[in-house]
Protein backbone atom coordinates (compact mmCIF):
# COMPACT_ATOMS: atom_id res chain seq x y z
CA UNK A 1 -16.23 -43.43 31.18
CA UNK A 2 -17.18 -43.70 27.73
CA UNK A 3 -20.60 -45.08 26.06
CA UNK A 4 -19.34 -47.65 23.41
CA UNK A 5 -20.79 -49.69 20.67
CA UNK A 6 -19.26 -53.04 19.42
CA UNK A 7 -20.43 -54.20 16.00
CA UNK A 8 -19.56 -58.00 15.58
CA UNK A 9 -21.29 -61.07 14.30
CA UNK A 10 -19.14 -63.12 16.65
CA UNK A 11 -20.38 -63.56 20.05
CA UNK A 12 -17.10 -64.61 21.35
CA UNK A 13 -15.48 -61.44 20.06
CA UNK A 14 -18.62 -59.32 21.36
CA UNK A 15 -17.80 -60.75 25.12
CA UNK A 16 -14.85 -60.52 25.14
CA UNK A 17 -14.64 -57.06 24.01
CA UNK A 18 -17.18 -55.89 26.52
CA UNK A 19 -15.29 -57.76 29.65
CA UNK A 20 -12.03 -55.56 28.44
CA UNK A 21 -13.33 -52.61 27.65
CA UNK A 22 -16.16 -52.79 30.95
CA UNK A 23 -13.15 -53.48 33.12
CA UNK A 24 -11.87 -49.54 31.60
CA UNK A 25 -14.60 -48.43 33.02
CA UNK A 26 -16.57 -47.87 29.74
CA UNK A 27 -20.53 -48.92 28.97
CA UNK A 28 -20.90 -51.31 26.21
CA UNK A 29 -23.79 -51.47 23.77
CA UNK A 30 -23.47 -54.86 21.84
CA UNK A 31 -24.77 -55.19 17.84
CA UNK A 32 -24.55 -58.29 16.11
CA UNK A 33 -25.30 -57.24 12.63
CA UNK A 34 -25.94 -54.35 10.94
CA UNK A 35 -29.32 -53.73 11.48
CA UNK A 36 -29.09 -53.74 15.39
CA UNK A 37 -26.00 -51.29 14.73
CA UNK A 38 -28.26 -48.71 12.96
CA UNK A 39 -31.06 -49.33 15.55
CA UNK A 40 -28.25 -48.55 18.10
CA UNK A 41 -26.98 -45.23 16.53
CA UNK A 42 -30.62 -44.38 15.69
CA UNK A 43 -31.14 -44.15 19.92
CA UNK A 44 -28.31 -42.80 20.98
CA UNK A 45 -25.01 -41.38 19.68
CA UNK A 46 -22.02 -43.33 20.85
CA UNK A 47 -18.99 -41.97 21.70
CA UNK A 48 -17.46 -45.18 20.09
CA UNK A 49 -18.12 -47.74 17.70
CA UNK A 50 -15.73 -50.34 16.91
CA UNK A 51 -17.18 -52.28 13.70
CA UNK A 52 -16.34 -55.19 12.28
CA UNK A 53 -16.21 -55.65 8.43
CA UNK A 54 -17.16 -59.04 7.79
CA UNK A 55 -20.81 -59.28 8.76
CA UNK A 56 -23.73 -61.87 7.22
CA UNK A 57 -26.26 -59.30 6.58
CA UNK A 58 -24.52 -55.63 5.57
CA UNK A 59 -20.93 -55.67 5.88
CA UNK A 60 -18.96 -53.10 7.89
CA UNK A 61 -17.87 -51.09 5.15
CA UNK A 62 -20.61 -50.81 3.57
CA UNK A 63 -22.88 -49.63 6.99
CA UNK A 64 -19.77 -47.07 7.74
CA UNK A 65 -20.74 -45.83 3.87
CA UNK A 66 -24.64 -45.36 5.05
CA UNK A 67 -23.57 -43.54 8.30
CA UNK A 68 -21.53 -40.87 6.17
CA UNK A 69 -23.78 -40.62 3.25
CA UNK A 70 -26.87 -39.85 6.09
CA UNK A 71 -24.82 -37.75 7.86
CA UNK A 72 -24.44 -39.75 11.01
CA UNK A 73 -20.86 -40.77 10.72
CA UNK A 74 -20.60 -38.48 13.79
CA UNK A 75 -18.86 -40.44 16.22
CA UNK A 76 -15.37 -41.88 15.86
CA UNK A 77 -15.35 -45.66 14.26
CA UNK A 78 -12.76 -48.47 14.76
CA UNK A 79 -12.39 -50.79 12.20
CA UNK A 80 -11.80 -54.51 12.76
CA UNK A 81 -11.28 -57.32 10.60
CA UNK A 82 -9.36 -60.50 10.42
CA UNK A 83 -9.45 -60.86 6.83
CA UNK A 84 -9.36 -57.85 5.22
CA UNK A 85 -7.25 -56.63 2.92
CA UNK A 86 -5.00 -53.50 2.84
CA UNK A 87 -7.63 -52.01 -0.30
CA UNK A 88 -10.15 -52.96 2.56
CA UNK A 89 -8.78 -50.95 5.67
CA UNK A 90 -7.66 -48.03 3.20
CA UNK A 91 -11.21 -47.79 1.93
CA UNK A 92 -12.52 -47.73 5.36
CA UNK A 93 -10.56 -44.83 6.38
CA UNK A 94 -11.18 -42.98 2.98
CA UNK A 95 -14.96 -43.17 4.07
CA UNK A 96 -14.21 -42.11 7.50
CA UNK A 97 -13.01 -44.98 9.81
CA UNK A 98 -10.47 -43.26 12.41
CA UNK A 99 -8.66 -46.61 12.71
CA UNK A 100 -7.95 -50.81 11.95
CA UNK A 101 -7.35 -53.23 14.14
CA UNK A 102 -6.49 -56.90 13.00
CA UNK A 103 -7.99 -59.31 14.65
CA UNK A 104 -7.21 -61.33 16.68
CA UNK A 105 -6.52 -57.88 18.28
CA UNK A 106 -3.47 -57.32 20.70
CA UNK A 107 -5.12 -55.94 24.16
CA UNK A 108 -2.73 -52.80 24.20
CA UNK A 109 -3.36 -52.40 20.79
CA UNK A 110 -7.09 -52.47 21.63
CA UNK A 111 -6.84 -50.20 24.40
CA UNK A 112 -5.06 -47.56 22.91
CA UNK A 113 -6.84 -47.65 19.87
CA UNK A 114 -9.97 -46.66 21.74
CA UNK A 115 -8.24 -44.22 24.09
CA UNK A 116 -6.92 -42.40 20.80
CA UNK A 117 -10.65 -42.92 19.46
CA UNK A 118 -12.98 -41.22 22.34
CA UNK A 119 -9.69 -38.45 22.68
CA UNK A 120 -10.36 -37.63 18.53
CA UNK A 121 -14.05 -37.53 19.78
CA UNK A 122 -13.83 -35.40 22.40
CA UNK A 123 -12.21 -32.45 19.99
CA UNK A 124 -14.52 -29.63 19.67
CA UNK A 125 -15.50 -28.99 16.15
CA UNK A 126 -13.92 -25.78 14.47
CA UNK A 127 -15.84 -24.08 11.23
CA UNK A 128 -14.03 -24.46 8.53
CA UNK A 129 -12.30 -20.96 7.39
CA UNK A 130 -11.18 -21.01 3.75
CA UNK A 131 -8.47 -18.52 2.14
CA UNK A 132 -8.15 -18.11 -1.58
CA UNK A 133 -3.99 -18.48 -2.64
CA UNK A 134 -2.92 -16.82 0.81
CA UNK A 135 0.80 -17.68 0.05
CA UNK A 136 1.51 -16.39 3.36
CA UNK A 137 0.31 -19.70 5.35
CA UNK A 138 2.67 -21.97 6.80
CA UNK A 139 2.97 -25.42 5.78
CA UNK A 140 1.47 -26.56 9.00
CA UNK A 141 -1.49 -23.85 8.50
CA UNK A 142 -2.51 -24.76 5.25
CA UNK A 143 -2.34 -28.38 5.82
CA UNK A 144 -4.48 -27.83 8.63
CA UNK A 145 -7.00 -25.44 6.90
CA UNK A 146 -7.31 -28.24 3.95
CA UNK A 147 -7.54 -31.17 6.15
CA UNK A 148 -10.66 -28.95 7.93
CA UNK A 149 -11.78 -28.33 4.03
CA UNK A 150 -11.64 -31.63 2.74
CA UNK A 151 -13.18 -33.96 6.03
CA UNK A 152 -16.02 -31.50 5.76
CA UNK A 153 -16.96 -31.83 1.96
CA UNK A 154 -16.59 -35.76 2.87
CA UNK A 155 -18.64 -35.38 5.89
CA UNK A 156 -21.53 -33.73 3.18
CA UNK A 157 -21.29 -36.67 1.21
CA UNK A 158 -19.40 -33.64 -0.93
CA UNK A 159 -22.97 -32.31 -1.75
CA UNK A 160 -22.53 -28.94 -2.17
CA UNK A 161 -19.54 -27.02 -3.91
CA UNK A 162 -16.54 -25.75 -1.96
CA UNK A 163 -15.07 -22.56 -3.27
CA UNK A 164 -11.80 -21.80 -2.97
CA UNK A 165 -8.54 -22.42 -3.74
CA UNK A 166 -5.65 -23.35 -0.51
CA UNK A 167 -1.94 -22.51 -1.37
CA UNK A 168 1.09 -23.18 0.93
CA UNK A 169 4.54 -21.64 0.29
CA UNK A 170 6.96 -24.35 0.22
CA UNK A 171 10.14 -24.71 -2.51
CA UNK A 172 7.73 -26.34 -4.97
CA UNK A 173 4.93 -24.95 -3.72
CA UNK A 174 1.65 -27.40 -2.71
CA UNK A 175 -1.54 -26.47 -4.03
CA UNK A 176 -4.81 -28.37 -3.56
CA UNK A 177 -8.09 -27.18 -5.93
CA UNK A 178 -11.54 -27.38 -4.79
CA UNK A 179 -12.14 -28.55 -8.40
CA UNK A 180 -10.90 -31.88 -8.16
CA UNK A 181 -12.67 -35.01 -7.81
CA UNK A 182 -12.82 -35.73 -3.82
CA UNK A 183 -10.90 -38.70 -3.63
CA UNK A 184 -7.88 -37.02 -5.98
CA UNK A 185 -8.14 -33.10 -3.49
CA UNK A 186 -8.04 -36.14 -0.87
CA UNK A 187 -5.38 -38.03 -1.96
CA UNK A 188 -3.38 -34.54 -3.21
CA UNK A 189 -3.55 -33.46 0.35
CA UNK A 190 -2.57 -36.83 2.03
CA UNK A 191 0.34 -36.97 -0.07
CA UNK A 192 1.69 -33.51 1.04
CA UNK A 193 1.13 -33.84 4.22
CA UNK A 194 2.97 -37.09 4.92
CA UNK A 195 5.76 -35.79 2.76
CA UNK A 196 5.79 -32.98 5.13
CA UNK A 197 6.08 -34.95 8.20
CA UNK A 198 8.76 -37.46 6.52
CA UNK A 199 11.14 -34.49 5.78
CA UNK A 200 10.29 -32.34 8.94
CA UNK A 201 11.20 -35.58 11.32
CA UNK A 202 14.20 -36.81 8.93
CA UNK A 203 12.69 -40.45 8.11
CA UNK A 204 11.67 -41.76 11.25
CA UNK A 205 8.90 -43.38 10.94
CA UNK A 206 8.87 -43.82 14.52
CA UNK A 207 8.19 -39.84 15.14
CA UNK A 208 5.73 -39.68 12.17
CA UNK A 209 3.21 -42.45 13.26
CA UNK A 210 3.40 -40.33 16.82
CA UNK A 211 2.94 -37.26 15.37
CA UNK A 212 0.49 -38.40 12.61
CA UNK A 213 -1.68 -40.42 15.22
CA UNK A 214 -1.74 -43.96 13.03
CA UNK A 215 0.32 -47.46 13.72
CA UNK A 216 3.46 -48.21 12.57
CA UNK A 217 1.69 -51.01 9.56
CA UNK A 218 -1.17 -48.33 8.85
CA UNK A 219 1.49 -45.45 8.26
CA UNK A 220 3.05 -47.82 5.53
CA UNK A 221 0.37 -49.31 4.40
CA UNK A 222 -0.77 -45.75 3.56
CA UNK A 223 2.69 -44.54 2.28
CA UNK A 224 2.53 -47.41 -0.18
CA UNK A 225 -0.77 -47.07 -1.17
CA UNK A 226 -0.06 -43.56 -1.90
CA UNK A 227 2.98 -43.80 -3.65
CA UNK A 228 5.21 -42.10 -0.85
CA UNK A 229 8.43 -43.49 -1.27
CA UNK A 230 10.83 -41.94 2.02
CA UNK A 231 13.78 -42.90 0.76
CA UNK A 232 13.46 -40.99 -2.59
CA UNK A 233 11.60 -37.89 -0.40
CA UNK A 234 14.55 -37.88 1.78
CA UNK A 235 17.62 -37.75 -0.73
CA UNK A 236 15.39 -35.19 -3.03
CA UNK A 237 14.99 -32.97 0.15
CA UNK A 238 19.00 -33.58 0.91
């Protein structure tokens, strides 16, 4: 049993939501704008929140950017629109959103989303260790270490410095520097790591949504969006 918050301007979407999601079991908190959403996470920490973006007052997006810049984007958040746009849902997940569902949203869609949601939550939090050029990490290492790095300078709204520079010893070699803008160490690390998964599971983008945690459409939404091209990955690797 989980405590989760819905975030929708819709009552019809708020009900029917809660009957679903109550029938799981869970406790549901209902917000129908912004303002009762940041009342609700001012009371009590969820261990949910599925937000919509299109609201009258503040939309989703922007009240997911408020939660990270305050430091209160501690709880995983769910995404949902019906008219957003890919530039949308990528920004959301930039910021922090652990998923996107399009409404009107398919119930095992729905229920898995939140089952992989409150399982993310439930991780314990690890400090983050950093390493300067250890060539000796493995892929899966490093890609872990700088995933740990680079959530955590997003979590501090990237307000103080991280030191440090993360190496992994492939052919080419990846290398991600603490100097870059966020969004750029970000998107460097993204990059390598799906490229990683691509060639380590030979394509299938069946295996790589499993083992990278996101939906089919979200996997190439993101592969487009960063300029992963499989095909190309594949026959360079061959």
């Amino acid at each position: 049993m989980a405590n989760i918050l819905v975030v929708d301007d819709e009552m019809g979407i708020r009900e029917l939501l809660s009957e679903i999601l109550s029938d799981e079991g869970h406790v549901i908190l209902t917000a129908e704008n912004a303002q009762q959403a940041r009342d609700a996470r001012a009371a009590s920490v969820p261990d949910l929140v599925l937000l919509d973006i299109w609201m009258p007052d503040t939309d989703g997006v922007t009240l997911l950017k408020e939660w990270q810049r305050d430091g209160l984007l501690t709880m995983p958040v769910i995404m949902m629109s019906g008219h957003a746009t890919i530039d949308t849902a990528v920004e959301a997940t930039r910021i922090g959103a652990l998923n996107f569902l399009e409404k009107p949203i398919a119930l095992q869609k729905l229920l898995k989303a939140v089952q992989q949601g409150l399982s993310r939550g439930q991780e314990p939090v690890r400090p983050v260790m950093y390493q300067a050029r250890s060539v000796g990490l493995s892929v899966e290492a490093a890609a872990a270490a700088t995933a740990h790095a680079v959530i955590g300078a997003a979590s501090a709204g990237a307000s103080s410095a991280v030191q440090g520079v993360l190496a992994a010893a492939e052919p080419q070699g990846f290398v991600l520097s603490f100097d870059l803008p966020l969004r750029e160490a970000r998107d460097a690390f993204e990059r390598a790591y799906f490229e990683h998964h691509l060639v380590h599971e030979g394509g299938s983008m069946t295996r790589v949504a499993e083992r990278t945690g996101l939906e089919r459409t979200h996997l190439y939404r993101k592969l487009k969006q960063l300029g992963v091209e499989p095909s190309k990955l594949l026959k360079k690797g061959g």
